[in-house]
N, C-alpha and C. Protein backbone atom coordinates (compact mmCIF):
# COMPACT_ATOMS: atom_id res chain seq x y z
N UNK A 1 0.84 -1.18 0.00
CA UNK A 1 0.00 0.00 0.00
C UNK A 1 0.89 1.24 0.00
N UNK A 2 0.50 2.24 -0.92
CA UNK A 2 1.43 3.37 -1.04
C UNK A 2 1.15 4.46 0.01
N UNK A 3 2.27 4.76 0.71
CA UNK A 3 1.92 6.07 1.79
C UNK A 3 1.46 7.49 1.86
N UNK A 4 0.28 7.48 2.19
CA UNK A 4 -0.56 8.47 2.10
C UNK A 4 -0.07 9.78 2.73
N UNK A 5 -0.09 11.13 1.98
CA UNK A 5 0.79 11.80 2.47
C UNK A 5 -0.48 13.06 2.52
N UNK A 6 0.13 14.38 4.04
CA UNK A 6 -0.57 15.40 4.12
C UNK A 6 -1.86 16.13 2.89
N UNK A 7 -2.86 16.38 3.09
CA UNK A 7 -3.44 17.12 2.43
C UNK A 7 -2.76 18.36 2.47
N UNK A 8 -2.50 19.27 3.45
CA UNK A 8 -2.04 20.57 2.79
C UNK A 8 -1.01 20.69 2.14
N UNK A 9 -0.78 21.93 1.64
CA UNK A 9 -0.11 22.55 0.27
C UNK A 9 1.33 22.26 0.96
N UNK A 10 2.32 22.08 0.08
CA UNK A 10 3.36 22.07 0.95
C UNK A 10 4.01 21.10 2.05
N UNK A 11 3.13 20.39 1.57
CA UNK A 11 3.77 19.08 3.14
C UNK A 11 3.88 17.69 2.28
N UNK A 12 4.80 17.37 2.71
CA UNK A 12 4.96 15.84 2.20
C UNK A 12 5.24 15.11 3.77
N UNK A 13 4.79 14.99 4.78
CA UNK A 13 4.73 14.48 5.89
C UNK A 13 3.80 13.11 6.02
N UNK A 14 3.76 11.75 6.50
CA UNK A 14 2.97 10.72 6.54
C UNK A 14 1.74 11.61 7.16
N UNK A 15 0.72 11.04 6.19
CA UNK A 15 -1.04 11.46 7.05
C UNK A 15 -1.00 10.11 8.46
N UNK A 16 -1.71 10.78 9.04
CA UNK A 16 -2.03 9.77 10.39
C UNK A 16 -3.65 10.05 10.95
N UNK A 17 -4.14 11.17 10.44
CA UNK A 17 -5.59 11.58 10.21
C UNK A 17 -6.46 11.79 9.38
N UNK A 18 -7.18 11.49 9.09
CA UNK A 18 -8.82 12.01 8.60
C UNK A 18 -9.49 13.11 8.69
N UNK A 19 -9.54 14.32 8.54
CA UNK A 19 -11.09 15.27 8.63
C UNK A 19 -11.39 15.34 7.92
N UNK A 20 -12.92 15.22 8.35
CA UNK A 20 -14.59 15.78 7.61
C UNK A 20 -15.07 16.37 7.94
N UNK A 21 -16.13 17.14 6.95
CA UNK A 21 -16.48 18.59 7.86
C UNK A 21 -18.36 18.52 7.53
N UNK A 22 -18.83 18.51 8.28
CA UNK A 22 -20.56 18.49 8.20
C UNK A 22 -20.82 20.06 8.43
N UNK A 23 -21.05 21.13 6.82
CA UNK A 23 -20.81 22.15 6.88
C UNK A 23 -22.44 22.54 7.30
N UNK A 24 -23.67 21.91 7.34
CA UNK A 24 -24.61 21.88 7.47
C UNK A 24 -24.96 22.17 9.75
N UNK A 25 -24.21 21.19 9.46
CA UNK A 25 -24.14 21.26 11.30
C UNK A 25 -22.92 22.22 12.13
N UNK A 26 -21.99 22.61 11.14
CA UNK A 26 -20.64 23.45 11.73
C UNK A 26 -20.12 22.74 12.46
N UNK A 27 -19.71 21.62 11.98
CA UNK A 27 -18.82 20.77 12.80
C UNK A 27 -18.13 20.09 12.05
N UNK A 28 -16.31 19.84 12.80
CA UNK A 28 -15.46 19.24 11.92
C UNK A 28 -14.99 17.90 12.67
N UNK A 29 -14.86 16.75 12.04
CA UNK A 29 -14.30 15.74 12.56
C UNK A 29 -12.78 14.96 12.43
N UNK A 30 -12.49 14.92 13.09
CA UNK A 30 -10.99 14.70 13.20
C UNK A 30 -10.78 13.11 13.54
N UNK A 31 -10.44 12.03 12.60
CA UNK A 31 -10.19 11.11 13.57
C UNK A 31 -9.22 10.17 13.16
N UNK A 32 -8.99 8.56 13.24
CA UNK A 32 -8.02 7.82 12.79
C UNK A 32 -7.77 8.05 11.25
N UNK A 33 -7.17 7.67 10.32
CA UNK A 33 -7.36 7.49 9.14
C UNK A 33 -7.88 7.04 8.55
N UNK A 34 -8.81 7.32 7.45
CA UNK A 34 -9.56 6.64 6.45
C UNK A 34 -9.70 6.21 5.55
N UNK A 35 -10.23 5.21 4.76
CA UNK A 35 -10.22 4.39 3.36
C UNK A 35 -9.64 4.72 2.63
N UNK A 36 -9.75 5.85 2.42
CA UNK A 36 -8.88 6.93 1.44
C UNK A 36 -9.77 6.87 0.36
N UNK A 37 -11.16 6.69 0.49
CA UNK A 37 -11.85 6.91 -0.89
C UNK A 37 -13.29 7.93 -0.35
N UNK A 38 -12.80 8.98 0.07
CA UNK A 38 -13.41 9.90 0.34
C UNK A 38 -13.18 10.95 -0.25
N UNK A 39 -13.78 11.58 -0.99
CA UNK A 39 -13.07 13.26 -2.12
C UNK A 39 -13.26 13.88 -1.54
N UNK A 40 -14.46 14.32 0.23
CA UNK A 40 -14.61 15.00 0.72
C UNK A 40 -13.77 15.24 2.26
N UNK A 41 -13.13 14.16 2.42
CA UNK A 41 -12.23 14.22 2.93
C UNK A 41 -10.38 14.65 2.89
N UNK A 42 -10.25 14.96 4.31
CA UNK A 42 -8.60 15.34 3.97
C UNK A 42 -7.48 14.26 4.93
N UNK A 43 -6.92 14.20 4.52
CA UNK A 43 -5.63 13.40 5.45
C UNK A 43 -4.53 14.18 5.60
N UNK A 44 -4.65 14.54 7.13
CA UNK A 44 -3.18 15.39 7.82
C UNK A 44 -2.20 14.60 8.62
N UNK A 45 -1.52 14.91 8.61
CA UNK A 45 -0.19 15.11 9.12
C UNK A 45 -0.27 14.91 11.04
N UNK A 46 0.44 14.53 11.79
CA UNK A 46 0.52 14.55 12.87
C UNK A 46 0.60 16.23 13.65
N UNK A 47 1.57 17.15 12.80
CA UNK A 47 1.46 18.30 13.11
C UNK A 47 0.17 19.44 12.28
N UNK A 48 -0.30 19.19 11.84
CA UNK A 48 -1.23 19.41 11.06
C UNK A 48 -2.74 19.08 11.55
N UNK A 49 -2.99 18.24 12.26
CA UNK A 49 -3.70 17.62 13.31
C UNK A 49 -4.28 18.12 14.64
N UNK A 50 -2.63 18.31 14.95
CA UNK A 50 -2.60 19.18 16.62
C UNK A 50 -2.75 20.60 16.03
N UNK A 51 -2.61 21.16 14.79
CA UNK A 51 -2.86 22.39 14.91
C UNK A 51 -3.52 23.10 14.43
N UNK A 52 -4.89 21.94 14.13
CA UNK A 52 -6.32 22.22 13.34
C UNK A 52 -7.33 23.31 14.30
N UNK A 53 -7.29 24.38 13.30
CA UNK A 53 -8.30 25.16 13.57
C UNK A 53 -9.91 25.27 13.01
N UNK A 54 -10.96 25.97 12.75
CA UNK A 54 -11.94 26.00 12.80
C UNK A 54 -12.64 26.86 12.53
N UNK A 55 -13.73 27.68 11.70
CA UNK A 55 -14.29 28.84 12.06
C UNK A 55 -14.92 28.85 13.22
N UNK A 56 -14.82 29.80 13.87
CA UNK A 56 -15.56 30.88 14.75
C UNK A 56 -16.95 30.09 15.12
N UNK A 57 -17.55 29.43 15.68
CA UNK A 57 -18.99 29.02 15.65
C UNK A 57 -18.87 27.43 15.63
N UNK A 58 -17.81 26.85 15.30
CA UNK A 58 -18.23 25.56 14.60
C UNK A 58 -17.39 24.79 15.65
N UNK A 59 -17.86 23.34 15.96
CA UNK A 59 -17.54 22.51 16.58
C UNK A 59 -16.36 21.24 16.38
N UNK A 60 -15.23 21.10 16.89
CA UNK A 60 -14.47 19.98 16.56
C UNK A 60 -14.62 18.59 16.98
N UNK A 61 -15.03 17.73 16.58
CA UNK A 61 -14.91 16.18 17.43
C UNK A 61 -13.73 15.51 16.97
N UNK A 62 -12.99 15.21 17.67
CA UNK A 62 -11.77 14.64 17.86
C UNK A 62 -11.70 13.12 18.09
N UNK A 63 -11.30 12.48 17.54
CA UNK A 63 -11.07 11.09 18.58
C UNK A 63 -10.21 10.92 19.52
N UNK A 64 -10.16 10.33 20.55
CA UNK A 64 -9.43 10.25 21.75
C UNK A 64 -7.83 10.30 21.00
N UNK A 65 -7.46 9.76 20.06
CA UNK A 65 -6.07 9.96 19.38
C UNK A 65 -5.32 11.37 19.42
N UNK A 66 -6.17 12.05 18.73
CA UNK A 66 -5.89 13.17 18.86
C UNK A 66 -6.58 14.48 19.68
N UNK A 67 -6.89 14.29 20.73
CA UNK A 67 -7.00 15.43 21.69
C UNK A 67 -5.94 16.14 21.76
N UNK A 68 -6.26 17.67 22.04
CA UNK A 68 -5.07 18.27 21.84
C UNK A 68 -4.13 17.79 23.38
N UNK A 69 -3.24 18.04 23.35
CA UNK A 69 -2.16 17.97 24.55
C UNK A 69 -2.18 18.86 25.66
């Protein structure tokens, strides 16, 4: 299996996460990694992860993996 690397611009770092975002409810989900056959999904980075932000209003669910520190 080939190693899945950061969604953002600029990073070639191993993904170790998943977010999805339910723009309907303002909430983003953060959790293990996924299938990888999601287009609406992103795969971050370990630092990329811990330093996920959010708009203003909207809710993060995290999995116990990544709570922040």
């Amino acid at each position: 299996m080939r190693e899945r690397i950061c969604s953002k611009v600029s990073c070639d770092r191993e993904a170790v996460a998943t977010l999805t975002f339910d723009y309907e409810g303002r909430q983003a989900a953060l959790g293990p990694l996924g299938l990888g056959n999601d287009p609406h999904a992103h795969d971050l980075c370990a630092l990329h992860a811990d330093r996920l932000q959010v708009p203003q209003g909207w809710t993060v669910l995290r999995h116990a993996a990544f709570a922040p520190r």
